[in-house]
N, C-alpha and C. Protein backbone atom coordinates (compact mmCIF):
# COMPACT_ATOMS: atom_id res chain seq x y z
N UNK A 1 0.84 -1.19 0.00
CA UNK A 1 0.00 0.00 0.00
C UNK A 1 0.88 1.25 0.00
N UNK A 2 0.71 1.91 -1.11
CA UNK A 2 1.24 3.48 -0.87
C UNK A 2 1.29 4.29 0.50
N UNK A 3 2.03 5.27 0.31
CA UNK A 3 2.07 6.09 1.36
C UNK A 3 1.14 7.19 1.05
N UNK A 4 0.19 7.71 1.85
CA UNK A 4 -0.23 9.10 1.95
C UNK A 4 0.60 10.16 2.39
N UNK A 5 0.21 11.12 1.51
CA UNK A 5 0.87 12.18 1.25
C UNK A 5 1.10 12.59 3.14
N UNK A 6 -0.16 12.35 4.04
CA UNK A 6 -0.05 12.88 5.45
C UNK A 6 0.78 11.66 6.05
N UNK A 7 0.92 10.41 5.81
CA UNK A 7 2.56 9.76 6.26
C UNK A 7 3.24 9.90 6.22
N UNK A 8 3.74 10.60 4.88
CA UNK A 8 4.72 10.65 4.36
C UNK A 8 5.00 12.38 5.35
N UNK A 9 4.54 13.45 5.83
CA UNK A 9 4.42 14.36 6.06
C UNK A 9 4.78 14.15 7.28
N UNK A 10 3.92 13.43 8.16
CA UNK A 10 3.95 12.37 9.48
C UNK A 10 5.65 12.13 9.84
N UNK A 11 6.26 11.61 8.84
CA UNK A 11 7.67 11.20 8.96
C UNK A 11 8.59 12.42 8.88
N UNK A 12 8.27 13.12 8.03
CA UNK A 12 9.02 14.34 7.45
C UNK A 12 9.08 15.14 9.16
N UNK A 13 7.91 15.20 9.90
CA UNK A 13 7.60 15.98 11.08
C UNK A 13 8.28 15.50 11.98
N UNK A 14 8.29 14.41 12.70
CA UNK A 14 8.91 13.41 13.26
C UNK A 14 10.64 13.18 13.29
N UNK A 15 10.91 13.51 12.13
CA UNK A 15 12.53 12.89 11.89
C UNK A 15 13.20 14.64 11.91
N UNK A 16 12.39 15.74 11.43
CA UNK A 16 12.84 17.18 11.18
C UNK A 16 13.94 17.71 12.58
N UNK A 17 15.32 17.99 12.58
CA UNK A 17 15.56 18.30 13.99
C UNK A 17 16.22 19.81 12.87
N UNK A 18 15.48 20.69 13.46
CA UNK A 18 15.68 22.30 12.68
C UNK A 18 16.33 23.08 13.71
N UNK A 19 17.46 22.69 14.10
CA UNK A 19 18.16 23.74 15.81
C UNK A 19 18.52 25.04 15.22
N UNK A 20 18.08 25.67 16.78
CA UNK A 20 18.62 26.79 17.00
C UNK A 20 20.18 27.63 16.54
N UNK A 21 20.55 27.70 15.64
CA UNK A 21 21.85 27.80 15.59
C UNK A 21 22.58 28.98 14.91
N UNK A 22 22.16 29.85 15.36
CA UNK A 22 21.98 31.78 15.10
C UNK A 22 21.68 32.26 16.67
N UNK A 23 22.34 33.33 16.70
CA UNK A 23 22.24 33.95 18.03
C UNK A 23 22.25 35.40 17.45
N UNK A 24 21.01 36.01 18.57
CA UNK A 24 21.20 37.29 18.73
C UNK A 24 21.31 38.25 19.88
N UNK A 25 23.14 38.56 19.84
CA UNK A 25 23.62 39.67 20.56
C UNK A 25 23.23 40.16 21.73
N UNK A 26 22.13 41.34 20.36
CA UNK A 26 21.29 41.93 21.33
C UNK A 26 19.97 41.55 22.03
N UNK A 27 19.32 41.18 21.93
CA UNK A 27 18.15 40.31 22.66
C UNK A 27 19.18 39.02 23.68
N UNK A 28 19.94 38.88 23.06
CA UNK A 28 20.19 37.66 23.95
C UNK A 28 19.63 36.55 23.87
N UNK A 29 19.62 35.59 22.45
CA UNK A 29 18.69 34.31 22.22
C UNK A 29 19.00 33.78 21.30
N UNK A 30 18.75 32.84 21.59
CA UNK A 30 18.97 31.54 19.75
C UNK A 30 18.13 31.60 18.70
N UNK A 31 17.99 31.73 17.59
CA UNK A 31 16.90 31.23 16.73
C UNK A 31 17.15 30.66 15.60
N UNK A 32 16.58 30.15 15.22
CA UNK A 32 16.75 29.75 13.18
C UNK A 32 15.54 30.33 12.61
N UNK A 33 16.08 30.47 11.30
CA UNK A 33 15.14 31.13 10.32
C UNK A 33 14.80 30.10 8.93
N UNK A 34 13.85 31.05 8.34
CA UNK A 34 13.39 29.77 7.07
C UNK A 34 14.96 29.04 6.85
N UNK A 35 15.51 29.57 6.35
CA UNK A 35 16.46 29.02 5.53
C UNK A 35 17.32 27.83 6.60
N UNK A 36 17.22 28.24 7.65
CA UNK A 36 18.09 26.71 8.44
C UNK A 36 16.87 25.82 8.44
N UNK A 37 15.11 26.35 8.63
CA UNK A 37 14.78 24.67 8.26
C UNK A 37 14.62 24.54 7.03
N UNK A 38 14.79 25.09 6.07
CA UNK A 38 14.38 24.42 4.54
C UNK A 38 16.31 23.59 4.45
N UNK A 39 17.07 23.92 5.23
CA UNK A 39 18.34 23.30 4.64
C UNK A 39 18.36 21.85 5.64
N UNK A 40 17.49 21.55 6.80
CA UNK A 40 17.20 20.90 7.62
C UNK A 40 16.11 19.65 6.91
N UNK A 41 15.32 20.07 6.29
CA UNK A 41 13.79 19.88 5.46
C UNK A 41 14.18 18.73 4.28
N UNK A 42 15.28 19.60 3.32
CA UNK A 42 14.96 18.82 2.06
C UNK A 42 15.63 17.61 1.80
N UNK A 43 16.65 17.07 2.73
CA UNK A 43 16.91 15.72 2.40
C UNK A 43 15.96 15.05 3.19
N UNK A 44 15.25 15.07 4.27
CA UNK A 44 13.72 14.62 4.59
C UNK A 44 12.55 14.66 3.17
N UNK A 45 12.16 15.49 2.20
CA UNK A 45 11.51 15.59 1.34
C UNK A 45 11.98 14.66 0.66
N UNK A 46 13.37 14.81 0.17
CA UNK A 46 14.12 14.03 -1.17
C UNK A 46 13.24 12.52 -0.39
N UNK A 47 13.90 12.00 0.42
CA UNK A 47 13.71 10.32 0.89
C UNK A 47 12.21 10.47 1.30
N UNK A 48 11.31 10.93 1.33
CA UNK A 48 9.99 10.81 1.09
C UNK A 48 9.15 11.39 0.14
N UNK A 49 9.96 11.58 -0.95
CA UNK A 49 9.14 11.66 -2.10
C UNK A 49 8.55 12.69 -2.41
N UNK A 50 9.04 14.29 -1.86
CA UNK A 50 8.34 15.50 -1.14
C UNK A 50 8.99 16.73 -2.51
N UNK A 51 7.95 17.22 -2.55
CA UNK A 51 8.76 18.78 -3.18
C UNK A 51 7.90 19.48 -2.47
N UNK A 52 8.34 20.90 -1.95
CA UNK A 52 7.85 22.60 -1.14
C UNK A 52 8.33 23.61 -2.24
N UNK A 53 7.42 24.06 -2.42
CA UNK A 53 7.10 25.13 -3.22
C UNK A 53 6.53 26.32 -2.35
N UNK A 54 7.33 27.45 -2.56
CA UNK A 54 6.92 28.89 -2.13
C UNK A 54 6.17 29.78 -2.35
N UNK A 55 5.04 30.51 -2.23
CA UNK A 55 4.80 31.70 -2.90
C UNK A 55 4.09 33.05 -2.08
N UNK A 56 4.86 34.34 -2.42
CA UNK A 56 4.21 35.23 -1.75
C UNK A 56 3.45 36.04 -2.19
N UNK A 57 2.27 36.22 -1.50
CA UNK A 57 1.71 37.37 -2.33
C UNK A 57 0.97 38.42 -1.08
N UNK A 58 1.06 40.11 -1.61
CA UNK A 58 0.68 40.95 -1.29
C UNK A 58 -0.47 41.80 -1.39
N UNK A 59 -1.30 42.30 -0.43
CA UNK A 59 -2.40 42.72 -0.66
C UNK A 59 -2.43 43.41 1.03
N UNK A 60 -3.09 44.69 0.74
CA UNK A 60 -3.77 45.88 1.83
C UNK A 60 -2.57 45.93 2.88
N UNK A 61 -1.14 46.22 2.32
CA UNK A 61 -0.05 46.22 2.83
C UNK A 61 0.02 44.42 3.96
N UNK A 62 -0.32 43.67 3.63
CA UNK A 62 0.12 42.05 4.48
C UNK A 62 0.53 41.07 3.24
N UNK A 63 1.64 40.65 3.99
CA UNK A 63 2.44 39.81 2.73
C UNK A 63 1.83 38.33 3.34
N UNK A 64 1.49 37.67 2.47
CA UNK A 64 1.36 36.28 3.27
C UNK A 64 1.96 35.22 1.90
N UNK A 65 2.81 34.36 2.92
CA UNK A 65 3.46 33.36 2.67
C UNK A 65 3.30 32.12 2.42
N UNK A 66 2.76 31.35 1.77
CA UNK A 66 1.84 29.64 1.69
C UNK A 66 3.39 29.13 1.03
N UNK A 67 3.50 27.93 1.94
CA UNK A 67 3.81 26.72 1.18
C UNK A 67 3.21 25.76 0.91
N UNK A 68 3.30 25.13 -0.49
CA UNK A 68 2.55 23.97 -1.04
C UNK A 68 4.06 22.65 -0.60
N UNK A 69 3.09 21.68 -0.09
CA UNK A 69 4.01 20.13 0.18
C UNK A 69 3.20 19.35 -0.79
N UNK A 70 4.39 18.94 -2.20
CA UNK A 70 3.52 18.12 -2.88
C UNK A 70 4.29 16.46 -3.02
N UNK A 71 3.19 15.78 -2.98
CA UNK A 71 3.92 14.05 -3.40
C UNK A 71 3.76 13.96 -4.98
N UNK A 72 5.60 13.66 -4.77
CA UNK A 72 5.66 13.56 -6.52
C UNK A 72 4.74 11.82 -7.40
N UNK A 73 4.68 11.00 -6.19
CA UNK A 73 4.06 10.02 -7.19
C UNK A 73 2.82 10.02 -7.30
N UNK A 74 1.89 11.02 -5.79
CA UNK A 74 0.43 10.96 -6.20
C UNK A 74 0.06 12.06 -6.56
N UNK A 75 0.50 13.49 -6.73
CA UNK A 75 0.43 14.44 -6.80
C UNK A 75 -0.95 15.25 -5.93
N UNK A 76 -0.68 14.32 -4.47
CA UNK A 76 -1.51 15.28 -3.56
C UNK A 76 -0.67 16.35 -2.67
N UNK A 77 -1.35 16.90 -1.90
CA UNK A 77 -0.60 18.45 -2.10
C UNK A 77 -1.11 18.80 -0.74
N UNK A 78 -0.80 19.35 0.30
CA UNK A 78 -0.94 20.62 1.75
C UNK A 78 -0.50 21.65 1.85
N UNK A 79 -0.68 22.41 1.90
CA UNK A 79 -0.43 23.86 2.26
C UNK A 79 -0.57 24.76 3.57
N UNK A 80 -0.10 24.91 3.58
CA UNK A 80 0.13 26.20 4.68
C UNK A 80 0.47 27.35 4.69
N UNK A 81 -0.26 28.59 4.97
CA UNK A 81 0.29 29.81 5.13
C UNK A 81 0.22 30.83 6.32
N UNK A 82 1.00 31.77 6.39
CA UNK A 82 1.61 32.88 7.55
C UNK A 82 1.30 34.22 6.43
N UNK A 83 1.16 35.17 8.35
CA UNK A 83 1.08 36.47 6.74
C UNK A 83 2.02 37.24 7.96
N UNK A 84 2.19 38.68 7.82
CA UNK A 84 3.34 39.71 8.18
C UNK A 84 2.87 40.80 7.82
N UNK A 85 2.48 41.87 8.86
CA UNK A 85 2.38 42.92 7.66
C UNK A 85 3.54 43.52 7.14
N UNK A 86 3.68 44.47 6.29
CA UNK A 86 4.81 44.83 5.99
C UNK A 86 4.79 46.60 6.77
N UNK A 87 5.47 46.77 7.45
CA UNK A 87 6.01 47.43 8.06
C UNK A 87 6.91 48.55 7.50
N UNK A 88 6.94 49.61 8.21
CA UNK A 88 8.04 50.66 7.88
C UNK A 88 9.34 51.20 9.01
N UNK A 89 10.48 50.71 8.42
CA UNK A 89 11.57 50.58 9.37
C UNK A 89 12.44 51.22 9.59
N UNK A 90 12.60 52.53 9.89
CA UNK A 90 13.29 53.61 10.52
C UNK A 90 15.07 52.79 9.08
N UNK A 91 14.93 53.91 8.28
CA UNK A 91 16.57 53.12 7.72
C UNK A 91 16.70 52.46 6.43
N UNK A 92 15.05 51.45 6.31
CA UNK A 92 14.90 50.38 5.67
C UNK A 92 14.21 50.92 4.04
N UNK A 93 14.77 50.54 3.34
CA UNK A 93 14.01 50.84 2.30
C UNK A 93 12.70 50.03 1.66
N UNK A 94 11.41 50.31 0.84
CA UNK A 94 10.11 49.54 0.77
C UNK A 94 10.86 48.53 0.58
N UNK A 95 11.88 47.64 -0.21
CA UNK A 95 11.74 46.37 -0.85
C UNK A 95 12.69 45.77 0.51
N UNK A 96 13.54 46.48 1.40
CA UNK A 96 13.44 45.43 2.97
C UNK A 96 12.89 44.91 3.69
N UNK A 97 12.01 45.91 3.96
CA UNK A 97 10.77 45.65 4.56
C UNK A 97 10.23 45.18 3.93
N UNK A 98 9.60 44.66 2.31
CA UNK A 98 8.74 43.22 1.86
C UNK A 98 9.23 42.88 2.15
N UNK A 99 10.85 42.42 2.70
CA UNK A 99 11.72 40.94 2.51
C UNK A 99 11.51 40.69 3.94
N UNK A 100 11.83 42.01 4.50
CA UNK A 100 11.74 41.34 6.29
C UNK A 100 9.98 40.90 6.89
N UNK A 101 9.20 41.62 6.22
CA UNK A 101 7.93 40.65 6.23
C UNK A 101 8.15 39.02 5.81
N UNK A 102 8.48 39.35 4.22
CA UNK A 102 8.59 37.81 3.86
C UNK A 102 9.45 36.32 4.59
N UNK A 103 10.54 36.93 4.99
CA UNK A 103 11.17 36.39 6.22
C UNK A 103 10.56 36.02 7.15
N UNK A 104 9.74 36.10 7.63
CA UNK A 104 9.14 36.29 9.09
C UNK A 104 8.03 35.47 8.62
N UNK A 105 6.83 35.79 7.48
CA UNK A 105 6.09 35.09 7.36
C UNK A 105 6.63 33.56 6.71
N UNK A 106 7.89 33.45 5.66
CA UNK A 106 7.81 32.43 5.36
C UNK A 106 8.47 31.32 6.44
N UNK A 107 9.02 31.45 7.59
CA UNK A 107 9.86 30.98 8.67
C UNK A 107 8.36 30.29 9.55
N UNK A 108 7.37 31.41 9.89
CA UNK A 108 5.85 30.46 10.11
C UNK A 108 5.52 29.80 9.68
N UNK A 109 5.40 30.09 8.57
CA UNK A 109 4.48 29.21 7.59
C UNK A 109 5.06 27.80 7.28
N UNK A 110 6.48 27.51 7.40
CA UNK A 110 7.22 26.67 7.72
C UNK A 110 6.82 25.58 9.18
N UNK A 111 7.11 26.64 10.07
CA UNK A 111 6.62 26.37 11.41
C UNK A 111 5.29 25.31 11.48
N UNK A 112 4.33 26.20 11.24
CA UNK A 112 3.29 25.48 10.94
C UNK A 112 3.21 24.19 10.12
N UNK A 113 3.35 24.02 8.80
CA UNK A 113 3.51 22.77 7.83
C UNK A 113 4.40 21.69 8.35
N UNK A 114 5.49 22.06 9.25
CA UNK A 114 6.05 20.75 9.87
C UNK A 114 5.90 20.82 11.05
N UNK A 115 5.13 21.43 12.02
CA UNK A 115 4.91 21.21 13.12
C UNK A 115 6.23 21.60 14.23
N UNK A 116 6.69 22.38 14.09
CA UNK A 116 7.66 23.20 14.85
C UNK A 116 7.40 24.50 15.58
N UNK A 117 7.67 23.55 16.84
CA UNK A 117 7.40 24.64 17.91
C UNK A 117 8.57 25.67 19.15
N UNK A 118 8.16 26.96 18.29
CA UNK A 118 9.24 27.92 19.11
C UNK A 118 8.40 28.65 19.43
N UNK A 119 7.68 28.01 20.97
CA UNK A 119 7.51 28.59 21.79
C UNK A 119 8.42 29.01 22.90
N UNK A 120 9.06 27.99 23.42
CA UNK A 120 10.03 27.95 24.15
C UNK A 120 10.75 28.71 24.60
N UNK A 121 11.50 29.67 23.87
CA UNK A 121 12.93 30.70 23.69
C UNK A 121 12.73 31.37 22.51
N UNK A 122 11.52 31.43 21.99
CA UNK A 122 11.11 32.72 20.90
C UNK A 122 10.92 33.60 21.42
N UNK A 123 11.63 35.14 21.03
CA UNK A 123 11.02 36.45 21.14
C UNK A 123 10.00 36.53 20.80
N UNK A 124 9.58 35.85 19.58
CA UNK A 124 8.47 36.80 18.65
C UNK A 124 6.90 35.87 19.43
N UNK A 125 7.10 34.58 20.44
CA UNK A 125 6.11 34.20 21.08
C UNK A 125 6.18 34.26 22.33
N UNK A 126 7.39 34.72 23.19
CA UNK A 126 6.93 34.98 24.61
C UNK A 126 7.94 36.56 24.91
N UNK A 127 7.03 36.47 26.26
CA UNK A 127 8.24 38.39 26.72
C UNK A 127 9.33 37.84 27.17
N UNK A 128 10.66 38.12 27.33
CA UNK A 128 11.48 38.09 27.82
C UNK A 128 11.88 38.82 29.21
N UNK A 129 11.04 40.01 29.36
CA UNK A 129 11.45 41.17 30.52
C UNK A 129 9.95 40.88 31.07
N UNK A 130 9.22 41.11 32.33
CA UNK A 130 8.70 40.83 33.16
C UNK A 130 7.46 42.14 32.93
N UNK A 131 8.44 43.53 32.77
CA UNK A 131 7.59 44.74 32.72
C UNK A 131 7.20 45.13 31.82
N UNK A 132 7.84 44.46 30.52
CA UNK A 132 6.99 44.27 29.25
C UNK A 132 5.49 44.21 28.88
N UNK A 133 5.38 42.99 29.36
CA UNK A 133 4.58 42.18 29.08
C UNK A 133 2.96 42.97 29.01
N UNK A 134 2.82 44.05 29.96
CA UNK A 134 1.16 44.37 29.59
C UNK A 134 1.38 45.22 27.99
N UNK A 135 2.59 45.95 27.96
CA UNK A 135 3.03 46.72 26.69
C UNK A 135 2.82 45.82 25.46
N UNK A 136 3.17 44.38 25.74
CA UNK A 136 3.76 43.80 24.37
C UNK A 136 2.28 43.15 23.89
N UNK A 137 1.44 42.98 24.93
CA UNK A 137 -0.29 42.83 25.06
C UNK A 137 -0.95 43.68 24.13
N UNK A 138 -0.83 45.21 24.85
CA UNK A 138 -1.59 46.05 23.78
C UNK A 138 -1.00 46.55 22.79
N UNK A 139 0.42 46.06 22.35
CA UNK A 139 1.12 46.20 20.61
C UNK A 139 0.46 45.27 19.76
N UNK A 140 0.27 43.83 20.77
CA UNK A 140 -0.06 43.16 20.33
C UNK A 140 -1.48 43.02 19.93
N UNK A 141 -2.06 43.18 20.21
CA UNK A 141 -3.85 43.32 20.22
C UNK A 141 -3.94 44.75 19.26
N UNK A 142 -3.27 45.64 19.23
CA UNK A 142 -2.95 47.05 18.15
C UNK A 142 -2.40 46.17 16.41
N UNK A 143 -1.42 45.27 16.90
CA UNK A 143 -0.97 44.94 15.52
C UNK A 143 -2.50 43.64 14.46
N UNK A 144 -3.22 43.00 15.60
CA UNK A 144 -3.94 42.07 15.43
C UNK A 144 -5.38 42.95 14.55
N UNK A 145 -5.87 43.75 15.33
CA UNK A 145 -6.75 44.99 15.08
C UNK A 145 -6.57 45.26 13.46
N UNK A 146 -5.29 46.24 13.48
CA UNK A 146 -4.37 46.48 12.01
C UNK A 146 -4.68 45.71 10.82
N UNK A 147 -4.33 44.46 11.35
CA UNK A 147 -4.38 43.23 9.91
C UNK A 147 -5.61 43.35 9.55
N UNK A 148 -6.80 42.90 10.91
CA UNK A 148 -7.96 42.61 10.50
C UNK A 148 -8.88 43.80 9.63
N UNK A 149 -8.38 44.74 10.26
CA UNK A 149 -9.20 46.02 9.29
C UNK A 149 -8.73 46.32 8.22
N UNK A 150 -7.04 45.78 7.41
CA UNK A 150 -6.59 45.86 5.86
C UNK A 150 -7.17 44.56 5.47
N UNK A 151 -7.60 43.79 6.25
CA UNK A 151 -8.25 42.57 5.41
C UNK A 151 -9.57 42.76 5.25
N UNK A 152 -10.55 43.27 5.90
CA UNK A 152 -11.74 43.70 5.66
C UNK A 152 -12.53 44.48 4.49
């Protein structure tokens, strides 16, 4: 009996070890980004039969990021996507800021499709400082607000 495309996905999730292996300075923390798990990812794909395909697209300033996981012998297919808005960055010129959106969303959207969780020692999912935290609440609930009313 063949493999389904979600076994085959199943294994890919299971066997994925995507470490931490970037540090930052200033924050003080480990992280990896798309590119350490897609270099983590594709000899898992190759031996299960896997191709990931990227694509971004933009709309009401939010970049969102989908990857397609397709099986090359049945040609069934999952997807997942992250979005980011794109932001304006004291320095940065418009096409950084798409990239540092796209960064950010395609590193989720990753996250998500193989089941990787940085909760743990993520900035971008827990506070680090104690007195933060009601601040990083209502940025947060301000940035959530934002999306939903350019998507509306």
């Amino acid at each position: 009996m063949e493999k389904t495309i979600y076994k085959k996905l199943m294994e890919v999730q299971s066997s994925l070890k995507a470490n931490k292996n970037k540090f930052n300075k200033f924050g003080g923390f480990s992280y990896r980004n798309a590119e350490d798990i897609l270099e983590a990812v594709k000899p898992l794909l190759k031996q299960n039969g896997l191709v990931l395909v990227c694509s971004d697209s933009i709309g009401n300033g939010i970049l969102t990021a989908t990857y397609t996981l397709t099986d090359v012998d049945s040609g069934e297919s999952v997807t997942n996507s992250a979005v980011a808005i794109i932001g304006e960055h004291k320095g940065m010129s418009a096409e950084q800021n798409t990239g540092c959106a796209s960064s950010y969303a395609r590193k989720y959207a990753l996250n998500g499709l193989f089941a990787i969780d940085d909760s743990s020692a993520d900035p971008d999912a827990i506070e680090s400082k104690q007195e933060n935290t009601n601040q990083s609440k209502e940025d947060g609930n301000n940035s959530i607000f934002e999306a939903k009313k350019k998507l509306a």
